[in-house]
PDB file of N, CA and C in Angstrom:
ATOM      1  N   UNK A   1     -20.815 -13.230   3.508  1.00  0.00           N
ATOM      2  CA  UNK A   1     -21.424 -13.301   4.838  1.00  0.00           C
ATOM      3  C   UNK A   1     -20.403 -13.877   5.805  1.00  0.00           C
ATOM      4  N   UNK A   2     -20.204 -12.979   6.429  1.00  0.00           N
ATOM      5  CA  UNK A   2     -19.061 -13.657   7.885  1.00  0.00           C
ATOM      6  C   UNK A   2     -19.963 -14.942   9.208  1.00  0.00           C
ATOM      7  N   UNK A   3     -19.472 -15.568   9.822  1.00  0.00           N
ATOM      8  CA  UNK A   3     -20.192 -16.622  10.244  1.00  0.00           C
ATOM      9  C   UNK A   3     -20.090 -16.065  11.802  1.00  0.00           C
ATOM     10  N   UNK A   4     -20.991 -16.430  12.835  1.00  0.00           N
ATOM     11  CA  UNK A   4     -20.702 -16.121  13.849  1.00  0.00           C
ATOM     12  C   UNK A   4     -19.481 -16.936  14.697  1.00  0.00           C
ATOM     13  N   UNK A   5     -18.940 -16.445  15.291  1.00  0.00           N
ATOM     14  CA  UNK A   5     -17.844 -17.059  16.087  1.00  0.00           C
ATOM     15  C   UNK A   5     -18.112 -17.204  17.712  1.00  0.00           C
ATOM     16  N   UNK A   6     -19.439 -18.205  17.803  1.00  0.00           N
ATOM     17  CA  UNK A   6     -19.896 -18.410  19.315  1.00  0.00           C
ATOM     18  C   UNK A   6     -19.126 -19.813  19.528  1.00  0.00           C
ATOM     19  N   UNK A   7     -18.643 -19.706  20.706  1.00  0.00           N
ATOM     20  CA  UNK A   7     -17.959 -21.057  21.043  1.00  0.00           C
ATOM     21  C   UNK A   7     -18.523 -22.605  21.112  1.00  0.00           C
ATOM     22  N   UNK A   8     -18.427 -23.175  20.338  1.00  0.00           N
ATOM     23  CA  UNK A   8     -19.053 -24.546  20.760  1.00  0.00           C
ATOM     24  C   UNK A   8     -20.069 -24.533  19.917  1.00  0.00           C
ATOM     25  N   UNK A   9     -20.536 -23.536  18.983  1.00  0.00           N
ATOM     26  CA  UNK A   9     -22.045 -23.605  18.185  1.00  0.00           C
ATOM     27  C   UNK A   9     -21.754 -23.626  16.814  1.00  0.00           C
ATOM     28  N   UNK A  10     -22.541 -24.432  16.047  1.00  0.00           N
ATOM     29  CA  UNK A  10     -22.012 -24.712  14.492  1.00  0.00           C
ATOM     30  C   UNK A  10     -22.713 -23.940  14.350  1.00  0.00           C
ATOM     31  N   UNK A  11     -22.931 -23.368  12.379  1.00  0.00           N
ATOM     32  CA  UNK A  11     -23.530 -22.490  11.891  1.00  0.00           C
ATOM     33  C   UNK A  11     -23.316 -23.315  10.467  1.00  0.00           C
ATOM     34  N   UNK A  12     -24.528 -23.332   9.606  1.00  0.00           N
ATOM     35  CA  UNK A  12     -24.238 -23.459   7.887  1.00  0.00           C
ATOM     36  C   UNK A  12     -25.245 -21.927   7.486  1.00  0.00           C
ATOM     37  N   UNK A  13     -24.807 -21.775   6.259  1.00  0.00           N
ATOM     38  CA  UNK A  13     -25.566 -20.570   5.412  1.00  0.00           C
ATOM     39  C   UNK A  13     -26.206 -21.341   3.881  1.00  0.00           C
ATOM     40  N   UNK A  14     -27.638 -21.840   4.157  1.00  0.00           N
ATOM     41  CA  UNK A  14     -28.544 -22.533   3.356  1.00  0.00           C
ATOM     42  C   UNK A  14     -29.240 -21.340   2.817  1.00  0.00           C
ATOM     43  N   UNK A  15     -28.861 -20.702   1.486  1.00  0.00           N
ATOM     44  CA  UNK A  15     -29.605 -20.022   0.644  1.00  0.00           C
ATOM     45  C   UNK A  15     -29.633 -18.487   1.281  1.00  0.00           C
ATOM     46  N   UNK A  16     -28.617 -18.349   1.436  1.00  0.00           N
ATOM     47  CA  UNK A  16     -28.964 -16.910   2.065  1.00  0.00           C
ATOM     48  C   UNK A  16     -28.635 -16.306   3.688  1.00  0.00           C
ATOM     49  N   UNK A  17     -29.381 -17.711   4.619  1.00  0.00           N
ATOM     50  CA  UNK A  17     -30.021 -17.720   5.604  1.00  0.00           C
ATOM     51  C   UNK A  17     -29.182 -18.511   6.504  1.00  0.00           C
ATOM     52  N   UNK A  18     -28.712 -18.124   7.339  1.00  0.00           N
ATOM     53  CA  UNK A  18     -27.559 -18.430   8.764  1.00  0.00           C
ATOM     54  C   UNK A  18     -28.646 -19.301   9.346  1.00  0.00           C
ATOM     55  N   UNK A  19     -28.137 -20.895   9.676  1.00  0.00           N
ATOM     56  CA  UNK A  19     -28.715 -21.541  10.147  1.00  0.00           C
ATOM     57  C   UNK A  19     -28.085 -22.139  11.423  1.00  0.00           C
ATOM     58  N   UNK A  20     -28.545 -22.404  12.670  1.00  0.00           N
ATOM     59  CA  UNK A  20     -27.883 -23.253  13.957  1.00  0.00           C
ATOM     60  C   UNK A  20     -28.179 -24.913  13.669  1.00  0.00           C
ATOM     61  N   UNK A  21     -26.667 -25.169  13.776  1.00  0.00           N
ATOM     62  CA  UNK A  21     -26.945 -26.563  13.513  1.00  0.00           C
ATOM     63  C   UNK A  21     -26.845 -26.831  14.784  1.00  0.00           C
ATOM     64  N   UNK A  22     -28.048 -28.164  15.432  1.00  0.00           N
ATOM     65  CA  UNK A  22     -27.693 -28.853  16.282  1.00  0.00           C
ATOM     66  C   UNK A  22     -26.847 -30.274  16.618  1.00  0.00           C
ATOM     67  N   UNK A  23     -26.227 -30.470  17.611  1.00  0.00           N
ATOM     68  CA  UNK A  23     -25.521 -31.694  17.592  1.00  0.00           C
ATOM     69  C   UNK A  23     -26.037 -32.659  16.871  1.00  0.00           C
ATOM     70  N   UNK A  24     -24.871 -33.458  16.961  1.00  0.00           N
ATOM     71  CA  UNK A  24     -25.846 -35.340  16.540  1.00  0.00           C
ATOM     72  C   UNK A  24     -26.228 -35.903  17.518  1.00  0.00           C
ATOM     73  N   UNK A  25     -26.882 -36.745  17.551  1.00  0.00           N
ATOM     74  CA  UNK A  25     -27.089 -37.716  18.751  1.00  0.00           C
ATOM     75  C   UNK A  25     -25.812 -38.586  18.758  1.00  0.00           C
ATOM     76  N   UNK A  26     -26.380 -39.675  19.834  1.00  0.00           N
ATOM     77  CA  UNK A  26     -25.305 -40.826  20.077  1.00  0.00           C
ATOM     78  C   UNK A  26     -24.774 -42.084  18.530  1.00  0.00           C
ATOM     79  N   UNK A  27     -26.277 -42.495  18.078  1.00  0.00           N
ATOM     80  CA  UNK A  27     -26.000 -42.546  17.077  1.00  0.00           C
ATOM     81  C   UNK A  27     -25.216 -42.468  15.561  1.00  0.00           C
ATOM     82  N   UNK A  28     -25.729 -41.249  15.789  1.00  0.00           N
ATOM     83  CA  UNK A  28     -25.512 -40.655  14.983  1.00  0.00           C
ATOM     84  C   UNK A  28     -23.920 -40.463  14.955  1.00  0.00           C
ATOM     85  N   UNK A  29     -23.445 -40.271  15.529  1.00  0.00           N
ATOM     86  CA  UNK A  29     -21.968 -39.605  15.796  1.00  0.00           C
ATOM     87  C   UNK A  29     -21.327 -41.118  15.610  1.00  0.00           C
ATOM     88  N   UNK A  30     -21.923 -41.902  16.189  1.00  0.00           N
ATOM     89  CA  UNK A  30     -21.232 -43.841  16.681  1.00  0.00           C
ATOM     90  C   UNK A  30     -20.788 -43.887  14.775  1.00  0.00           C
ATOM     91  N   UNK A  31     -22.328 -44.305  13.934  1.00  0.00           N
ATOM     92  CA  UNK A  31     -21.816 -44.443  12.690  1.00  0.00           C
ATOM     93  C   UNK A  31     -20.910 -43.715  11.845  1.00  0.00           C
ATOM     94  N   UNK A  32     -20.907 -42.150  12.455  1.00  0.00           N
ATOM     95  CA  UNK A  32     -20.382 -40.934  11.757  1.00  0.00           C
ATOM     96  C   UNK A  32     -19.095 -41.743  11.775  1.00  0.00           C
ATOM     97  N   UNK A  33     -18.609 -41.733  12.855  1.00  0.00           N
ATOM     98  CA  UNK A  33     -16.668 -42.323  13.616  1.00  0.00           C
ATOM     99  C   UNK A  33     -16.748 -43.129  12.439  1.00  0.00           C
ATOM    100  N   UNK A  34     -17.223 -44.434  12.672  1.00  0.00           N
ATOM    101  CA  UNK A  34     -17.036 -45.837  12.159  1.00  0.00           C
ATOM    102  C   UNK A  34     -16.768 -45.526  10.338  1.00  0.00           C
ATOM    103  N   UNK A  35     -17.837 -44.971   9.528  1.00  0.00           N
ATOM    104  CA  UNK A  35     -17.800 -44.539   8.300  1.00  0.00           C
ATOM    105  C   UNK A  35     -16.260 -43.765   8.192  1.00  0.00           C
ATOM    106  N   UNK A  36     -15.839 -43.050   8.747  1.00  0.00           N
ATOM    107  CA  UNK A  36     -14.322 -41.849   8.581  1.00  0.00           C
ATOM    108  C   UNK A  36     -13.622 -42.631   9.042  1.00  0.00           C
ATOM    109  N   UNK A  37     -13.383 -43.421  10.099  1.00  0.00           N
ATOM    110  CA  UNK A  37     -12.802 -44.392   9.980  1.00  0.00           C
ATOM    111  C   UNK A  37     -12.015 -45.725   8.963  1.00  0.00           C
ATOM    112  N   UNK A  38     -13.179 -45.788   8.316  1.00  0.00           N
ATOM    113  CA  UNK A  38     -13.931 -47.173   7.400  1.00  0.00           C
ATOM    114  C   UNK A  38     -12.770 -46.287   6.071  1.00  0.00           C
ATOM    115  N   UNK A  39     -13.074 -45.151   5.936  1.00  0.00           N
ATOM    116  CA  UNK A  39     -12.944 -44.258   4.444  1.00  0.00           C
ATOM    117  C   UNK A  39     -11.408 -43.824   4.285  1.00  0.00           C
ATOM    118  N   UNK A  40     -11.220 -43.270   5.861  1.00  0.00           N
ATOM    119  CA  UNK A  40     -10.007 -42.613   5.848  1.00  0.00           C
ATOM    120  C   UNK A  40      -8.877 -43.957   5.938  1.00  0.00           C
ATOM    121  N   UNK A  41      -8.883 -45.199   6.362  1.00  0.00           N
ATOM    122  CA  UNK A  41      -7.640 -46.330   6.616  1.00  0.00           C
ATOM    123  C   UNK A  41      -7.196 -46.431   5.110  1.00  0.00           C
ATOM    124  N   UNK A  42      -7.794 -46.531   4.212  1.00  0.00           N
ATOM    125  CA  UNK A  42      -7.411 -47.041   2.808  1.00  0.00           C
ATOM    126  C   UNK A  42      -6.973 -45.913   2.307  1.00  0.00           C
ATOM    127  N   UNK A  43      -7.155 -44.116   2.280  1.00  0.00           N
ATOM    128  CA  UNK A  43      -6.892 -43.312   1.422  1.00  0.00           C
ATOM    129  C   UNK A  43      -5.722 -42.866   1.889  1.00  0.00           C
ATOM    130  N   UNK A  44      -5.639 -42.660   2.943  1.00  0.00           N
ATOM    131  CA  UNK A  44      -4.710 -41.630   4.208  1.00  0.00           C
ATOM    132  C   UNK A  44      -3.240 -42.303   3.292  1.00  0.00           C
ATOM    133  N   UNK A  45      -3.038 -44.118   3.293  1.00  0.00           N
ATOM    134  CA  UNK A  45      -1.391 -44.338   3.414  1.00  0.00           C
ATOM    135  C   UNK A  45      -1.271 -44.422   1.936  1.00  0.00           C
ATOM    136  N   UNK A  46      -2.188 -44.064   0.976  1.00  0.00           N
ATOM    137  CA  UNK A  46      -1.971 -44.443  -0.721  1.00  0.00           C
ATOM    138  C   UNK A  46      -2.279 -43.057  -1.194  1.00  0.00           C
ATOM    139  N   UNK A  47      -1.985 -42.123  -0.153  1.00  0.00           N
ATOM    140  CA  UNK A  47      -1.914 -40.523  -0.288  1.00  0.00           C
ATOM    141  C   UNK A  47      -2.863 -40.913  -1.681  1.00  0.00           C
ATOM    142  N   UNK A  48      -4.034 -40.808  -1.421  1.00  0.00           N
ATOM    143  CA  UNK A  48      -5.398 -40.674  -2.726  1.00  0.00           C
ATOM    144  C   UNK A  48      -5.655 -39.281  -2.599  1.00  0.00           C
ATOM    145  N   UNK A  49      -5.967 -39.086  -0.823  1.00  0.00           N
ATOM    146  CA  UNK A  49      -6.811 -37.744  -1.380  1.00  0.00           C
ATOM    147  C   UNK A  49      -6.631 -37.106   0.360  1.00  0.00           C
ATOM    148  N   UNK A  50      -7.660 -36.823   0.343  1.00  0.00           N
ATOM    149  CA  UNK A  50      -7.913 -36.898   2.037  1.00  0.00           C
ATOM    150  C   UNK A  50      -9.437 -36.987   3.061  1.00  0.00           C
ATOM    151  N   UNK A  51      -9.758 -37.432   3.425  1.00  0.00           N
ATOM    152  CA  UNK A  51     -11.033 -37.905   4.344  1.00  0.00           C
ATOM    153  C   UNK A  51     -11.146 -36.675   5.677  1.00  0.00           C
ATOM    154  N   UNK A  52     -11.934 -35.963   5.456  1.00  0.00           N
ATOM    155  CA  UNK A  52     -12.009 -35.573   6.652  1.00  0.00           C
ATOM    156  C   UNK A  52     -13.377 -35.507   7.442  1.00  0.00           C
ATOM    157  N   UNK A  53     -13.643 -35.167   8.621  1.00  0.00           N
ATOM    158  CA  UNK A  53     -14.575 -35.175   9.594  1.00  0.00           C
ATOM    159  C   UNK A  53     -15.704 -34.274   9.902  1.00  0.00           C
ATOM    160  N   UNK A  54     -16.929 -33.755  10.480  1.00  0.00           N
ATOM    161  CA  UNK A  54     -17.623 -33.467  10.422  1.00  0.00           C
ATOM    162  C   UNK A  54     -17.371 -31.635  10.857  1.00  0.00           C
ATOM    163  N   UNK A  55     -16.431 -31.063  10.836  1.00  0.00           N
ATOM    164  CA  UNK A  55     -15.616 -29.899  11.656  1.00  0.00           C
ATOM    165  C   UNK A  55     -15.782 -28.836  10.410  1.00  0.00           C
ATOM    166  N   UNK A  56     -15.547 -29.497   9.401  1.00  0.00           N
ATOM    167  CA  UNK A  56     -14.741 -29.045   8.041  1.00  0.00           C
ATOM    168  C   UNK A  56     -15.711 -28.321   7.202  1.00  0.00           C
ATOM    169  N   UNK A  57     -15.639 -26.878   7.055  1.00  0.00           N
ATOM    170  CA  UNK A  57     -16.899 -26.220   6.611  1.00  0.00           C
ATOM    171  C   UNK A  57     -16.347 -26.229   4.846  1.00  0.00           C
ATOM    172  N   UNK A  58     -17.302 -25.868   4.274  1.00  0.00           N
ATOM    173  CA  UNK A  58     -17.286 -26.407   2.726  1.00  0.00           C
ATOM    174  C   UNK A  58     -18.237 -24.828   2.159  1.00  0.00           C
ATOM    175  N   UNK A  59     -17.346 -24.011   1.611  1.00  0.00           N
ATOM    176  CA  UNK A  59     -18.092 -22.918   0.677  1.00  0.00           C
ATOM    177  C   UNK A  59     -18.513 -23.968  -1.041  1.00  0.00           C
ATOM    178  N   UNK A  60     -20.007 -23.346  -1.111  1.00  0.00           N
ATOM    179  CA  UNK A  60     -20.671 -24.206  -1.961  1.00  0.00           C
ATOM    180  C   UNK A  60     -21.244 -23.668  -2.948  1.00  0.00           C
ATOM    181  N   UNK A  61     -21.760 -24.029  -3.892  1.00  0.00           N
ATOM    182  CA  UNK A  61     -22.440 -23.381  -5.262  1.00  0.00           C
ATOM    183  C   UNK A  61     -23.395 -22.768  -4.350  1.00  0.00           C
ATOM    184  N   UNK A  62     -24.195 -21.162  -5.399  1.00  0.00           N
ATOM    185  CA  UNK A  62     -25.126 -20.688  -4.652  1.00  0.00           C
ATOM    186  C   UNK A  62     -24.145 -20.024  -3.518  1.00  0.00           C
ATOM    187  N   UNK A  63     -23.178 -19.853  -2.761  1.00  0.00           N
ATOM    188  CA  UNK A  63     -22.623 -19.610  -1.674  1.00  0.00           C
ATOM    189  C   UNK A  63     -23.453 -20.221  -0.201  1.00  0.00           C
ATOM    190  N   UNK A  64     -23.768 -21.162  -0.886  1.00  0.00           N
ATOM    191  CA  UNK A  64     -24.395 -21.828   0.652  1.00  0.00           C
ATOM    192  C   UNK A  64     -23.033 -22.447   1.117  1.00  0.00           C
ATOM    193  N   UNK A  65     -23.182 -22.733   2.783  1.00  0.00           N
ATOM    194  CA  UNK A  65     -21.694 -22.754   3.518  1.00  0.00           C
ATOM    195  C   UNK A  65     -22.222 -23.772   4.425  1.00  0.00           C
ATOM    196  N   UNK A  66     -21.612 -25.392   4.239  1.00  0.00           N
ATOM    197  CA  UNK A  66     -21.708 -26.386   4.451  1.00  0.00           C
ATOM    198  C   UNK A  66     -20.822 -27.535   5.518  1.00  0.00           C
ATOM    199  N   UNK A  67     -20.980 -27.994   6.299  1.00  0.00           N
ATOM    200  CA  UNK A  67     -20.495 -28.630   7.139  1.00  0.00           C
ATOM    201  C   UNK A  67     -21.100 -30.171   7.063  1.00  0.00           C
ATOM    202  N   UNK A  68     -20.574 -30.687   6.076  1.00  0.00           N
ATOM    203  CA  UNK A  68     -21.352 -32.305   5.905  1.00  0.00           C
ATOM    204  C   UNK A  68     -20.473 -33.121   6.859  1.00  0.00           C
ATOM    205  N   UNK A  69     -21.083 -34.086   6.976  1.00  0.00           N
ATOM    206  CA  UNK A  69     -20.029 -35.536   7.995  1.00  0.00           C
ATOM    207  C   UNK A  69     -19.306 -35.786   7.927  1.00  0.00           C
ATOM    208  N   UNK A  70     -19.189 -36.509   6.375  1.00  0.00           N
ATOM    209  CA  UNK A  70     -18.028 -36.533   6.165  1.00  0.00           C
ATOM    210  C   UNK A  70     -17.359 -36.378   4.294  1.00  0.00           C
ATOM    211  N   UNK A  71     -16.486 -35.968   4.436  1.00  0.00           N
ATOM    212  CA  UNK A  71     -16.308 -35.091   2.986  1.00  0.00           C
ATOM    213  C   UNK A  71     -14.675 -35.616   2.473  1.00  0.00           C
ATOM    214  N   UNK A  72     -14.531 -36.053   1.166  1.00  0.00           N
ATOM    215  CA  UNK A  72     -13.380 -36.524   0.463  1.00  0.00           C
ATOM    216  C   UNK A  72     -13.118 -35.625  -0.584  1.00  0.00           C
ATOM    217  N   UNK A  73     -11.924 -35.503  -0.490  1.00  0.00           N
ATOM    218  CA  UNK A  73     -10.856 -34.415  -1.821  1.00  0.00           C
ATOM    219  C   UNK A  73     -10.346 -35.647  -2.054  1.00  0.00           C
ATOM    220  N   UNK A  74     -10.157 -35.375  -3.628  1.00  0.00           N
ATOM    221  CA  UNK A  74      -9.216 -36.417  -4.005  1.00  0.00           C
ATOM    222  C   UNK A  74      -7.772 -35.363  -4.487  1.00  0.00           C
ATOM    223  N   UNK A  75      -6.448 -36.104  -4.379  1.00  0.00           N
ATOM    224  CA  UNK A  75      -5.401 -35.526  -4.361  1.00  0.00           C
ATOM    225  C   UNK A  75      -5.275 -35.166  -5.672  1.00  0.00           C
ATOM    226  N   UNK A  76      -5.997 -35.499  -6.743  1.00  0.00           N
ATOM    227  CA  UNK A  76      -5.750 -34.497  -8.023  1.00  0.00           C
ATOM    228  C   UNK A  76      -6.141 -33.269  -7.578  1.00  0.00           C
ATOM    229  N   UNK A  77      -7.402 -32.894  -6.978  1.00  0.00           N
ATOM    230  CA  UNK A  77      -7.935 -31.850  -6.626  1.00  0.00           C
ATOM    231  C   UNK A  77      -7.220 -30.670  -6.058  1.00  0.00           C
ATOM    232  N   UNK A  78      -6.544 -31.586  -4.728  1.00  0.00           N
ATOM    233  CA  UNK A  78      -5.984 -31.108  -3.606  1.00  0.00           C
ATOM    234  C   UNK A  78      -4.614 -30.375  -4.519  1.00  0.00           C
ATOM    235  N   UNK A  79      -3.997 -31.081  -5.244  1.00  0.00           N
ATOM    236  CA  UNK A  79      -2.636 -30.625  -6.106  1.00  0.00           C
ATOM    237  C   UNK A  79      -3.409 -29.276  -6.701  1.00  0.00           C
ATOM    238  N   UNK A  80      -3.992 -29.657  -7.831  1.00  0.00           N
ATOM    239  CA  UNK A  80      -4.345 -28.510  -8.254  1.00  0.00           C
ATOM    240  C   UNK A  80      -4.894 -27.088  -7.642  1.00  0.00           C
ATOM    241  N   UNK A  81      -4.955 -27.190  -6.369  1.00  0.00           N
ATOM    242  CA  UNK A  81      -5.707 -26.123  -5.356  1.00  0.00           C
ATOM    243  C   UNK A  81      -4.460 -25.643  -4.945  1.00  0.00           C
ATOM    244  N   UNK A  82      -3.234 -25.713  -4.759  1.00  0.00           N
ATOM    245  CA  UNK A  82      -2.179 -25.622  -3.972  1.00  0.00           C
ATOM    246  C   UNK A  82      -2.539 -25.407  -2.668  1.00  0.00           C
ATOM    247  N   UNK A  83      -2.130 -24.664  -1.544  1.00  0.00           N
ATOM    248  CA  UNK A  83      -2.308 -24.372  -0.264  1.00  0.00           C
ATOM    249  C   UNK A  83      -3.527 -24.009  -0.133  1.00  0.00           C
ATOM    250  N   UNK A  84      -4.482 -24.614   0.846  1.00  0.00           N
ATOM    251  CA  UNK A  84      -5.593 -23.927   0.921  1.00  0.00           C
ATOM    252  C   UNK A  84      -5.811 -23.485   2.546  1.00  0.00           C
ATOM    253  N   UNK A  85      -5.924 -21.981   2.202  1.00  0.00           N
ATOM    254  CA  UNK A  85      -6.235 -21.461   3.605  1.00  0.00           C
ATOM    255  C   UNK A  85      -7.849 -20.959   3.991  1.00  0.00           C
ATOM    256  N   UNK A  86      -8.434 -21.075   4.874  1.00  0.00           N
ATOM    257  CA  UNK A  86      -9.847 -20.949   5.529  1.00  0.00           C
ATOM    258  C   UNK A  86     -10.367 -22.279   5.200  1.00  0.00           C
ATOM    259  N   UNK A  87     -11.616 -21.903   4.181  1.00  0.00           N
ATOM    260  CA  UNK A  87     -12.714 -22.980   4.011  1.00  0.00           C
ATOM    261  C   UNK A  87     -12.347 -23.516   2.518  1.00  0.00           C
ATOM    262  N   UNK A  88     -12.686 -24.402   2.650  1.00  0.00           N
ATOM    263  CA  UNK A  88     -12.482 -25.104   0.927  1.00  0.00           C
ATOM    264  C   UNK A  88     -13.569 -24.788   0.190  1.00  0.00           C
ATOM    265  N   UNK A  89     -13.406 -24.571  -0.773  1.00  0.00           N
ATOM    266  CA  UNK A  89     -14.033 -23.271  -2.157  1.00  0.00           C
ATOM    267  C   UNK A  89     -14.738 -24.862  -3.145  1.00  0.00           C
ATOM    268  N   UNK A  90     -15.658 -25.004  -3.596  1.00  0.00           N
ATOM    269  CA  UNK A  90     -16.893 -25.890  -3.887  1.00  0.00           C
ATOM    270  C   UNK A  90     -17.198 -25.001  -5.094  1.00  0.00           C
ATOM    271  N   UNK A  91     -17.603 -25.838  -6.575  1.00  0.00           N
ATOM    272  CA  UNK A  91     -18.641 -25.199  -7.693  1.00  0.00           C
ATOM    273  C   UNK A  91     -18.232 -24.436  -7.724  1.00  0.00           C
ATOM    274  N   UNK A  92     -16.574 -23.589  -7.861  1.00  0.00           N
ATOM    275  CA  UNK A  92     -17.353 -21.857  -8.137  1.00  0.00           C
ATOM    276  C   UNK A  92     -17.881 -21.038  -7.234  1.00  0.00           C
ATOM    277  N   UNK A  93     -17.870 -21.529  -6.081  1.00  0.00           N
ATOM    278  CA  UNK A  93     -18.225 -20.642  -5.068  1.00  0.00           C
ATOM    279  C   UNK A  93     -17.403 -19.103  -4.978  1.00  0.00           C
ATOM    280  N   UNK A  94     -17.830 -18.364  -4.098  1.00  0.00           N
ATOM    281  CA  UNK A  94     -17.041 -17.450  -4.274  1.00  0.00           C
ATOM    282  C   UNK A  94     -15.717 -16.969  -4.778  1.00  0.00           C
TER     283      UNK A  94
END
């Protein structure tokens, strides 16, 4: 399933079914920072893995297509994947 490419509008694919995600609130986004923040200072300079942010779509078991908050590879992973181009591949996903 190809995703739509509308500017500014997220999309996940939950079971099948193309879903519109809406923003976060103020909240929501305040703790989001603070947590990737909090996660990413300790991994980033002891090259562990990598921390990234709420942007980062995630192909998933089932082929559901995921955009969580916030999401960690650890650098065994990352090695063993070599270059990864598009979305990062989850379970066996496609």
């Amino acid at each position: 399933m190809a995703l739509p490419d509308e500017a500014g509008q997220r999309y996940e694919v939950v079971d099948e079914e193309l879903v519109e995600m809406s923003p976060a609130g103020y909240k929501h986004g305040e703790i989001r920072s603070r947590l990737l923040i909090a996660l990413r200072n300790p991994v980033n300079p002891r090259e562990l893995g990598e921390v990234l942010g709420f942007s980062t779509g995630f192909w998933m078991a089932r082929d559901n297509f995921r955009a969580p908050d916030i999401s960690d590879i650890s650098q065994e992973r990352l090695n063993s994947l070599g270059e990864i181009e598009g979305f990062f591949r989850i379970c066996g996903a496609r």
